[in-house]
C-alpha atoms as a PDB file:
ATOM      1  CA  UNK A   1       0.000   0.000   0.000  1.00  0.00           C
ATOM      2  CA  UNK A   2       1.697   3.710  -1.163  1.00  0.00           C
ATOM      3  CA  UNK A   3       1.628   6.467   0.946  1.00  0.00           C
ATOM      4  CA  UNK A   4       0.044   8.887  -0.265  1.00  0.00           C
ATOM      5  CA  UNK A   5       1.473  12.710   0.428  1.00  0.00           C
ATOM      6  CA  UNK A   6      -1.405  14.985   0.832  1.00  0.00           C
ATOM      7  CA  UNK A   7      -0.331  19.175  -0.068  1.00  0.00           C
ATOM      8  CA  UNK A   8      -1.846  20.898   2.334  1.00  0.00           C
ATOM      9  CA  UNK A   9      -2.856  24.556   1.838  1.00  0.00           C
ATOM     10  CA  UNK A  10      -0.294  27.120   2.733  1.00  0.00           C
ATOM     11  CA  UNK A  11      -2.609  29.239   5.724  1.00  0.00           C
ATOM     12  CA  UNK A  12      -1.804  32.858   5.208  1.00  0.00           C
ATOM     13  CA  UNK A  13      -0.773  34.949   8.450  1.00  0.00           C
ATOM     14  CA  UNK A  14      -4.464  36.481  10.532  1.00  0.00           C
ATOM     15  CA  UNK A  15      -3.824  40.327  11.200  1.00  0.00           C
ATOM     16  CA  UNK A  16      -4.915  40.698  14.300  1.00  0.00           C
ATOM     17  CA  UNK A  17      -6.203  43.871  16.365  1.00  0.00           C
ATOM     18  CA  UNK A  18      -6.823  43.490  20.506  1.00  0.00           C
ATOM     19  CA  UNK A  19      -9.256  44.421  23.061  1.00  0.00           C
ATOM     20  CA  UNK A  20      -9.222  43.543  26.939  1.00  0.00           C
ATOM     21  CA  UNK A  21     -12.646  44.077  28.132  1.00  0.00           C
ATOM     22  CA  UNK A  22     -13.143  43.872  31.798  1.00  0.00           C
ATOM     23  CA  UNK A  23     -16.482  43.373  33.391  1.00  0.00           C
ATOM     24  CA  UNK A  24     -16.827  43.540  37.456  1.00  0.00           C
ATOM     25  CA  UNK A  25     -19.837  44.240  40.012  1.00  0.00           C
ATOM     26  CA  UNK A  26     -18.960  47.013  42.380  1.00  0.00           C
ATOM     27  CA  UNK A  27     -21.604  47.722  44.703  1.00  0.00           C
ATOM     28  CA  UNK A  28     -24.325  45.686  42.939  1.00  0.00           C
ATOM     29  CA  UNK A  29     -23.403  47.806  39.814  1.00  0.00           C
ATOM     30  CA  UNK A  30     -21.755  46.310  36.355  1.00  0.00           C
ATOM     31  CA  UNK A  31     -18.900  48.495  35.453  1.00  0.00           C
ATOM     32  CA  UNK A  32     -17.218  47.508  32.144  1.00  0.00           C
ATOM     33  CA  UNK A  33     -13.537  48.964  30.856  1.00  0.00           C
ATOM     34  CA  UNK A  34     -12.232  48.733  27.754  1.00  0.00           C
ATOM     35  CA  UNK A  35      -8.149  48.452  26.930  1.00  0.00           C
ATOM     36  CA  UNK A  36      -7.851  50.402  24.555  1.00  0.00           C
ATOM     37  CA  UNK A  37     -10.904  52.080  24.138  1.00  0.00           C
ATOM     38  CA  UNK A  38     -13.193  51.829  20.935  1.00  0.00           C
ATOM     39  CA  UNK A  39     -11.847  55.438  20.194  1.00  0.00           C
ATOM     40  CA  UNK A  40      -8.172  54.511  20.689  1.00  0.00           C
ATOM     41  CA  UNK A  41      -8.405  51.472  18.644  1.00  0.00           C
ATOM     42  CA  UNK A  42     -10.148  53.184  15.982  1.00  0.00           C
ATOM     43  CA  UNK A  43      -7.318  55.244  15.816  1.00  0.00           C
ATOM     44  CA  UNK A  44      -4.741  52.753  15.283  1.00  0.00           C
ATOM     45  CA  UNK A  45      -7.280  50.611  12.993  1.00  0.00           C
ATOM     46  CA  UNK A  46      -7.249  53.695  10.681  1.00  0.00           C
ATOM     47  CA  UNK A  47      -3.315  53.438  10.613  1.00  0.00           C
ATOM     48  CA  UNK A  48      -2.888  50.079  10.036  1.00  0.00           C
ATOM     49  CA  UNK A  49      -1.654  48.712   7.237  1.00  0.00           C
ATOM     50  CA  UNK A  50      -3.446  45.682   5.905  1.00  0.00           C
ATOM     51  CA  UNK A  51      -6.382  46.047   7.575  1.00  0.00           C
ATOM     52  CA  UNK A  52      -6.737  43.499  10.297  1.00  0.00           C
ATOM     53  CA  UNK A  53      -8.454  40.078   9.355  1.00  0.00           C
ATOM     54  CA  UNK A  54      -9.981  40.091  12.924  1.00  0.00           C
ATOM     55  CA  UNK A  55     -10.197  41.746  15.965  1.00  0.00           C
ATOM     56  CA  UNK A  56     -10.414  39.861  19.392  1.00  0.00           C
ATOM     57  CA  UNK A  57     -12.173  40.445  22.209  1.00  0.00           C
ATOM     58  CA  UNK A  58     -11.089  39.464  25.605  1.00  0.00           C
ATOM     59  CA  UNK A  59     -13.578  39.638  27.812  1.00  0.00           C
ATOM     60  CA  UNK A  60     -12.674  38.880  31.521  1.00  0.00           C
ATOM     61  CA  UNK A  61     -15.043  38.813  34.284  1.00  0.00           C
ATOM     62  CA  UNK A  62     -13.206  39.729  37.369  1.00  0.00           C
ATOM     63  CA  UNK A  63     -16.111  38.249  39.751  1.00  0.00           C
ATOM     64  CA  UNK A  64     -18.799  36.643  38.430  1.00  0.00           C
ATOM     65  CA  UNK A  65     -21.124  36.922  34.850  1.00  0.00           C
ATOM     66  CA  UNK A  66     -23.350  39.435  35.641  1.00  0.00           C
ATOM     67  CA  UNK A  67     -26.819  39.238  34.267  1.00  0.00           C
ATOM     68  CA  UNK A  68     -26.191  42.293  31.244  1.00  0.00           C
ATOM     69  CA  UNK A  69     -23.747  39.569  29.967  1.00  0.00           C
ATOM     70  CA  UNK A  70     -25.892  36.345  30.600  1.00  0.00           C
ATOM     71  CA  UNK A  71     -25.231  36.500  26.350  1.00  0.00           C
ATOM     72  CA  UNK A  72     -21.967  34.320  26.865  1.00  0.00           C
ATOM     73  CA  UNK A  73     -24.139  31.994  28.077  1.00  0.00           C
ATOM     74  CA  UNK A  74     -21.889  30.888  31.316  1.00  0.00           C
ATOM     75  CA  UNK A  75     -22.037  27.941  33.816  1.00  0.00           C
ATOM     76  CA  UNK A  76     -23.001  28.131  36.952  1.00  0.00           C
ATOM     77  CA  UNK A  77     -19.233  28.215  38.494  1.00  0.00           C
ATOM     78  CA  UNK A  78     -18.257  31.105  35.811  1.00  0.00           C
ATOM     79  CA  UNK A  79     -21.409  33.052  36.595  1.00  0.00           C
ATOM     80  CA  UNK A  80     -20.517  32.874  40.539  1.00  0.00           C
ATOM     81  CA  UNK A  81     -16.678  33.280  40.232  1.00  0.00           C
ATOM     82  CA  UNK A  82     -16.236  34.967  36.534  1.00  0.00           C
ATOM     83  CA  UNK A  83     -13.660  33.941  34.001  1.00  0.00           C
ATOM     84  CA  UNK A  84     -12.633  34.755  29.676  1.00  0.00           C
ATOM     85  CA  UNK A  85     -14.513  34.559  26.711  1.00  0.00           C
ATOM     86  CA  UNK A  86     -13.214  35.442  23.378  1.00  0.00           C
ATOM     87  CA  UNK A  87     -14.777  37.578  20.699  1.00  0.00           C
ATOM     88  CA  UNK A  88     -13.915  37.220  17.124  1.00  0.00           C
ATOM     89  CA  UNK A  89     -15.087  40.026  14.769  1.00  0.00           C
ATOM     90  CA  UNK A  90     -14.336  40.925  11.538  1.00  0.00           C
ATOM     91  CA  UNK A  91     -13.357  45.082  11.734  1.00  0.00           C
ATOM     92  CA  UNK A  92     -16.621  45.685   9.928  1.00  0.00           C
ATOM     93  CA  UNK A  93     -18.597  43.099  12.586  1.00  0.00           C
ATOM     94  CA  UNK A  94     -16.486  45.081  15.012  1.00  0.00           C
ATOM     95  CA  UNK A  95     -17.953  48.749  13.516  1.00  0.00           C
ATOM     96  CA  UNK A  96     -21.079  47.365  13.798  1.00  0.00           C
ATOM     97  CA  UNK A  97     -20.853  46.045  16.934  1.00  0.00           C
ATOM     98  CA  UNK A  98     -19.396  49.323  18.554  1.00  0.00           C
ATOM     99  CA  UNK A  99     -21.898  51.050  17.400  1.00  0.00           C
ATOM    100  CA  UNK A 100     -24.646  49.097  18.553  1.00  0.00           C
ATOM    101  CA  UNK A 101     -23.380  49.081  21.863  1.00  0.00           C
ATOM    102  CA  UNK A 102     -22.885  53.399  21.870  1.00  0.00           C
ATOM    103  CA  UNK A 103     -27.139  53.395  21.772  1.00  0.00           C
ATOM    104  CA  UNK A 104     -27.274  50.829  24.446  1.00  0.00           C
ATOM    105  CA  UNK A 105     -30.872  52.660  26.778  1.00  0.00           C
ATOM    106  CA  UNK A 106     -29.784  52.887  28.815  1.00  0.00           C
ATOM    107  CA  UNK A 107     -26.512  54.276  28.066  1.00  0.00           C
ATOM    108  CA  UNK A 108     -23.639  52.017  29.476  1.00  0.00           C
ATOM    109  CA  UNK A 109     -20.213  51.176  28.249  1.00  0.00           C
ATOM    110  CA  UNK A 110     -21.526  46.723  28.029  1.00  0.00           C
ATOM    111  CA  UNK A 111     -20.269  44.760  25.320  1.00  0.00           C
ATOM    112  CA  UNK A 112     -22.874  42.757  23.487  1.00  0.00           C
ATOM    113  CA  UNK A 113     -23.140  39.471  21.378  1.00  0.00           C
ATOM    114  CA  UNK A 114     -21.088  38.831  18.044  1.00  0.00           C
ATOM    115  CA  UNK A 115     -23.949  38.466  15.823  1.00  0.00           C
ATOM    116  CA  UNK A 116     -22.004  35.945  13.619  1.00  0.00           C
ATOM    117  CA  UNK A 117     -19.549  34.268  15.935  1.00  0.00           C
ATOM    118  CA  UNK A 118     -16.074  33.291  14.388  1.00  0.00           C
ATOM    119  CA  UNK A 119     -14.469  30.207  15.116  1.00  0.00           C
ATOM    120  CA  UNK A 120     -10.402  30.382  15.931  1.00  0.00           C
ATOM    121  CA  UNK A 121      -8.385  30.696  12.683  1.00  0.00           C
ATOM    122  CA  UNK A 122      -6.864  27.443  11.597  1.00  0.00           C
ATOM    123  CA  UNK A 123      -3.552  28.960  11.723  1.00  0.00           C
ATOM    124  CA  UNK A 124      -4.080  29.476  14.927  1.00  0.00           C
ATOM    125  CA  UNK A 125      -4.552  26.253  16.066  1.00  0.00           C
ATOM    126  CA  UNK A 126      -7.981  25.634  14.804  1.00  0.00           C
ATOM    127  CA  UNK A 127     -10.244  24.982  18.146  1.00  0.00           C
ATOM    128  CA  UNK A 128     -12.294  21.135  18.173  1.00  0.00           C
ATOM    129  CA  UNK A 129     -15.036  22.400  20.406  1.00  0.00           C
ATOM    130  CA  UNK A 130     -18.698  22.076  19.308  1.00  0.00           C
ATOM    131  CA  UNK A 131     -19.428  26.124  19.330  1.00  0.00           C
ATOM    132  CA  UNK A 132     -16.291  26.349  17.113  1.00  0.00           C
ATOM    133  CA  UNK A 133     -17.173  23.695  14.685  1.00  0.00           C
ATOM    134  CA  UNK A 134     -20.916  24.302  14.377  1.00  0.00           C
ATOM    135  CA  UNK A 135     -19.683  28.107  13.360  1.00  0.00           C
ATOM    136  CA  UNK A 136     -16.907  27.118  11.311  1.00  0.00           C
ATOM    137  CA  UNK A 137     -19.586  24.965   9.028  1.00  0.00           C
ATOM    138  CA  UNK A 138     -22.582  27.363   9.384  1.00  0.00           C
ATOM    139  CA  UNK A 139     -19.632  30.377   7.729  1.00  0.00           C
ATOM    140  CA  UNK A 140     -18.808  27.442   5.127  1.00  0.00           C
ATOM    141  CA  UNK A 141     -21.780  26.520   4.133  1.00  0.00           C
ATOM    142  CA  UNK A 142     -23.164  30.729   3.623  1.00  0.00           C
ATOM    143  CA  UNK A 143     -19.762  30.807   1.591  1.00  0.00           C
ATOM    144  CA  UNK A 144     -18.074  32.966   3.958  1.00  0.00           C
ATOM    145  CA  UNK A 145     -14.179  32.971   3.923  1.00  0.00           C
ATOM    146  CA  UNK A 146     -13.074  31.382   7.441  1.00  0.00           C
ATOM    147  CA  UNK A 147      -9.858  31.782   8.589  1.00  0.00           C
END
């Protein structure tokens, strides 16, 4: 029996732009920070050069999922003690996004749900879990270029 080589693809390099987000309940109250801001990375999206494939979203809850972010859709353990979820947008996703979230009513400075959730970029280390894979085909099968 020959062994047959297989050519795989050549995966080109994912520009990449970052936000930390950082959710925590002070007093009963959900304050959320964003590192940089939307304004500051707007700023350095405008001066990049290519334009970034995605950007990411790190959102950390310091002490528990509050109930403006029951979105991520956490267990019970991450909704009593907090944790990370990741956000994958596309920059125009990411427009959108931003300015979905500037008419929040009332006002606030929450981050809400990806409306077309990304699955990690295969040359990243393409992820094996269900939410990943479900996305990954759902992208494929609308003809969507995935990463």
């Amino acid at each position: 029996m020959a062994n047959k080589s297989v050519k795989s693809k050549a995966l080109r390099e994912v520009v990449t732009l970052e936000q930390w987000v950082e959710v925590s309940t002070i007093n009963g109250a959900t304050i959320t920070e964003l590192f940089p801001s939307n304004r500051e990375l707007l700023e350095k999206l405008s001066k990049m050069t290519p334009t970034p494939d995605l950007i990411y979203r790190r959102i950390f809850f310091r002490n528990g999922v509050p109930p403006e972010y029951a979105w991520v859709k956490p267990t019970d353990q991450q909704r009593e003690f907090g944790g990370i979820c990741i956000q994958r947008l596309t920059v125009d996703e990411w427009k959108n996004r931003i300015e979905a979230e500037a008419e929040q009513d009332p006002p606030s400075n929450h981050v809400g749900p990806s409306p077309d959730p990304r699955p990690k970029p295969k040359v990243r280390g393409e992820c094996e879990c269900q939410a990943c894979q479900v996305n990954r085909q759902r992208l494929e099968d609308a003809g969507v270029e995935v990463l």
